[in-house]
N, C-alpha and C. Protein backbone atom coordinates (compact mmCIF):
# COMPACT_ATOMS: atom_id res chain seq x y z
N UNK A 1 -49.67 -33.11 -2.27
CA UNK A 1 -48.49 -32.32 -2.01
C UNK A 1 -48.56 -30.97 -2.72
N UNK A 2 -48.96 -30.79 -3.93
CA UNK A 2 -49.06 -29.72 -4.73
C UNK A 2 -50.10 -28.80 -3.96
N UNK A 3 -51.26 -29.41 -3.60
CA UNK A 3 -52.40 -28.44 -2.51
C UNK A 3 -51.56 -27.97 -1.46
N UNK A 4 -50.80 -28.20 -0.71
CA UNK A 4 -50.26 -28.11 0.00
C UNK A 4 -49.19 -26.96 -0.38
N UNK A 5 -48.56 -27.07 -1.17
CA UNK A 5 -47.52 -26.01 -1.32
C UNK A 5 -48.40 -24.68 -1.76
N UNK A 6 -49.26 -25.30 -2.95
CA UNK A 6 -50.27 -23.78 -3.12
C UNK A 6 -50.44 -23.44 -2.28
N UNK A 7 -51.29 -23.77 -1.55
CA UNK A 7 -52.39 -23.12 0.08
C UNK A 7 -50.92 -22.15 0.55
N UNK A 8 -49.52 -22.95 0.77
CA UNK A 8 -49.13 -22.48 1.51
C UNK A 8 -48.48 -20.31 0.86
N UNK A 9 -48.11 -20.83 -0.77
CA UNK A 9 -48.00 -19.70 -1.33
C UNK A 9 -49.32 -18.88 -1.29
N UNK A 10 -50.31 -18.95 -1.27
CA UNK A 10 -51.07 -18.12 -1.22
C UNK A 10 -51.05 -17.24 0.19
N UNK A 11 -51.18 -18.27 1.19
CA UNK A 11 -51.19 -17.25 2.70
C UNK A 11 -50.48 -16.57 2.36
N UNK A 12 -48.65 -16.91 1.52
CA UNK A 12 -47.82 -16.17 2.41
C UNK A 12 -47.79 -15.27 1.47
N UNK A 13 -48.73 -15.20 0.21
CA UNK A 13 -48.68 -14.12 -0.46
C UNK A 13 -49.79 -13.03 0.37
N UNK A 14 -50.61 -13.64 0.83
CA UNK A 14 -52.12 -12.62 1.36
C UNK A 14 -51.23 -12.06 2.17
N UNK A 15 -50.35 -12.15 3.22
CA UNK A 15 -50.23 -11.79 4.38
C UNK A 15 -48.98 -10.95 4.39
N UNK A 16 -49.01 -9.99 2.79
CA UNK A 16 -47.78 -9.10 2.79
C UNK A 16 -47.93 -7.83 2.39
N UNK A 17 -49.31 -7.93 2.80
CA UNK A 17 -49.70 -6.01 2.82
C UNK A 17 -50.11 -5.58 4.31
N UNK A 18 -49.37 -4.07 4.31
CA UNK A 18 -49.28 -3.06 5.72
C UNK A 18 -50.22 -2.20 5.29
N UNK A 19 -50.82 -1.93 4.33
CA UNK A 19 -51.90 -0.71 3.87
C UNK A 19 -52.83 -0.43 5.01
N UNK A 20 -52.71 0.89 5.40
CA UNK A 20 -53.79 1.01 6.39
C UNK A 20 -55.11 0.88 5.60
N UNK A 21 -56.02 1.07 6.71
CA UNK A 21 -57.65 0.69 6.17
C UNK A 21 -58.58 2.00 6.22
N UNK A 22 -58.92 2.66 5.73
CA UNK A 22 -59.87 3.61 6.11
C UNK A 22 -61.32 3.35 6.49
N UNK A 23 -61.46 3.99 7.72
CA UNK A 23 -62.59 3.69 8.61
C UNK A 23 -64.21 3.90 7.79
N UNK A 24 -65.47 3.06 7.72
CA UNK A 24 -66.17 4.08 6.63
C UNK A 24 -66.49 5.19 7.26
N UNK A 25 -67.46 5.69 6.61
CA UNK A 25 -67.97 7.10 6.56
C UNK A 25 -68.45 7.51 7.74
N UNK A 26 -68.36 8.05 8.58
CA UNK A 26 -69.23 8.37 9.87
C UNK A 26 -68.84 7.42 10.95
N UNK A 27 -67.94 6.91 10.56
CA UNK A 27 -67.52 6.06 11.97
C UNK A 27 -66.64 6.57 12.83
N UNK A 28 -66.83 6.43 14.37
CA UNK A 28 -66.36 7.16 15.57
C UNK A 28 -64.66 6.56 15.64
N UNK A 29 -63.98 7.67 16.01
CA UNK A 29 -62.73 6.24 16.65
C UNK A 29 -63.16 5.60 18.21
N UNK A 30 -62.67 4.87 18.29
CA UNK A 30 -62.85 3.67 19.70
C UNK A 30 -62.54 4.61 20.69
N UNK A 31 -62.97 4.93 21.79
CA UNK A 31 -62.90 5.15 23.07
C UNK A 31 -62.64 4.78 24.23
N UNK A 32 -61.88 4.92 25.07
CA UNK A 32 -61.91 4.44 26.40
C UNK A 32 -62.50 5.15 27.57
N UNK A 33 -63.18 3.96 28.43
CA UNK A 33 -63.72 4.85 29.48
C UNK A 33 -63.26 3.73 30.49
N UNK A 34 -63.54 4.60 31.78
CA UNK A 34 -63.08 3.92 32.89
C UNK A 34 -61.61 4.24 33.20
N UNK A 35 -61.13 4.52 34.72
CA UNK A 35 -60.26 4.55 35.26
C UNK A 35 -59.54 3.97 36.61
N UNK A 36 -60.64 2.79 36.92
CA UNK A 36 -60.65 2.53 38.37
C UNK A 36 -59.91 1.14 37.90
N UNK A 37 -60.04 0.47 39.17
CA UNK A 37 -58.66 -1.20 39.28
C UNK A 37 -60.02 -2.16 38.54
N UNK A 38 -59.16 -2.61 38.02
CA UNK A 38 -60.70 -4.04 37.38
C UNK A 38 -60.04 -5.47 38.39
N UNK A 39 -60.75 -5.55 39.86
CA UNK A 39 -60.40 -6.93 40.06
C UNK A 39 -60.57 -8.45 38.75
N UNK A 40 -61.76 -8.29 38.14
CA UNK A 40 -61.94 -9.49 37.15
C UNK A 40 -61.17 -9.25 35.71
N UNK A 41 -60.91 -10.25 35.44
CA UNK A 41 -60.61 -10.38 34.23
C UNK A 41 -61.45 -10.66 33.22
N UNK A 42 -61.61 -9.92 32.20
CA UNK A 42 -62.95 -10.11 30.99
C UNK A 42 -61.81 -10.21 29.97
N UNK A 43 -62.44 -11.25 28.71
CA UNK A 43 -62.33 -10.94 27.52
C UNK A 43 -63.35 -11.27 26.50
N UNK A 44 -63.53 -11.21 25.43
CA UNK A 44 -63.83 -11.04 24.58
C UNK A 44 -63.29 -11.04 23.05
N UNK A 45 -64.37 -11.27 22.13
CA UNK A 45 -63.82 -11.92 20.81
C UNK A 45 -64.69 -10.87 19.70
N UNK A 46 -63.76 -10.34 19.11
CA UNK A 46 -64.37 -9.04 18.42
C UNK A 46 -63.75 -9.01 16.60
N UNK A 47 -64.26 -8.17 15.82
CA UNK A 47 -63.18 -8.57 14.38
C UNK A 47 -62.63 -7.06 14.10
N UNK A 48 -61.69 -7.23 13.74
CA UNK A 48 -60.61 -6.07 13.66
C UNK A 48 -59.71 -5.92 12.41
N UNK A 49 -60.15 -5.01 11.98
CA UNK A 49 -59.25 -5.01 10.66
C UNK A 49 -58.58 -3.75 10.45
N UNK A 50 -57.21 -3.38 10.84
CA UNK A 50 -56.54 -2.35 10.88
C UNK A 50 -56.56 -1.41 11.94
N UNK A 51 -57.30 -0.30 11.58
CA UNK A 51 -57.73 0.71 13.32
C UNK A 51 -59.25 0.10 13.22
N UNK A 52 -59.70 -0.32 12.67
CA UNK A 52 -61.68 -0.53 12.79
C UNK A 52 -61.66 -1.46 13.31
N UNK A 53 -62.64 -1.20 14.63
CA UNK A 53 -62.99 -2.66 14.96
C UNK A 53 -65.03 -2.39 14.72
């Protein structure tokens, strides 16, 4: 029970900062290209932390 309540104070402590992230050194911002209809649906699984992916 005690693991349990820790684990749970910790998330809810991790999960109470808004600080943005600064991108490193030389990194582009994200781009979009393309403008046409996408019949398919794609996704994808990527890691993202703030504006950086």
């Amino acid at each position: 029970m005690r693991f349990a309540i820790l684990t749970c104070a910790i998330l809810t402590l991790a999960c109470g900062s808004d600080n943005p992230v600064t991108p490193p050194t030389g990194s582009r911002a994200l781009t979009v290209f393309g403008a046409g209809r996408v019949s398919d649906r794609y996704t994808g699984e990527i890691w993202v932390r703030g504006s950086v992916a």
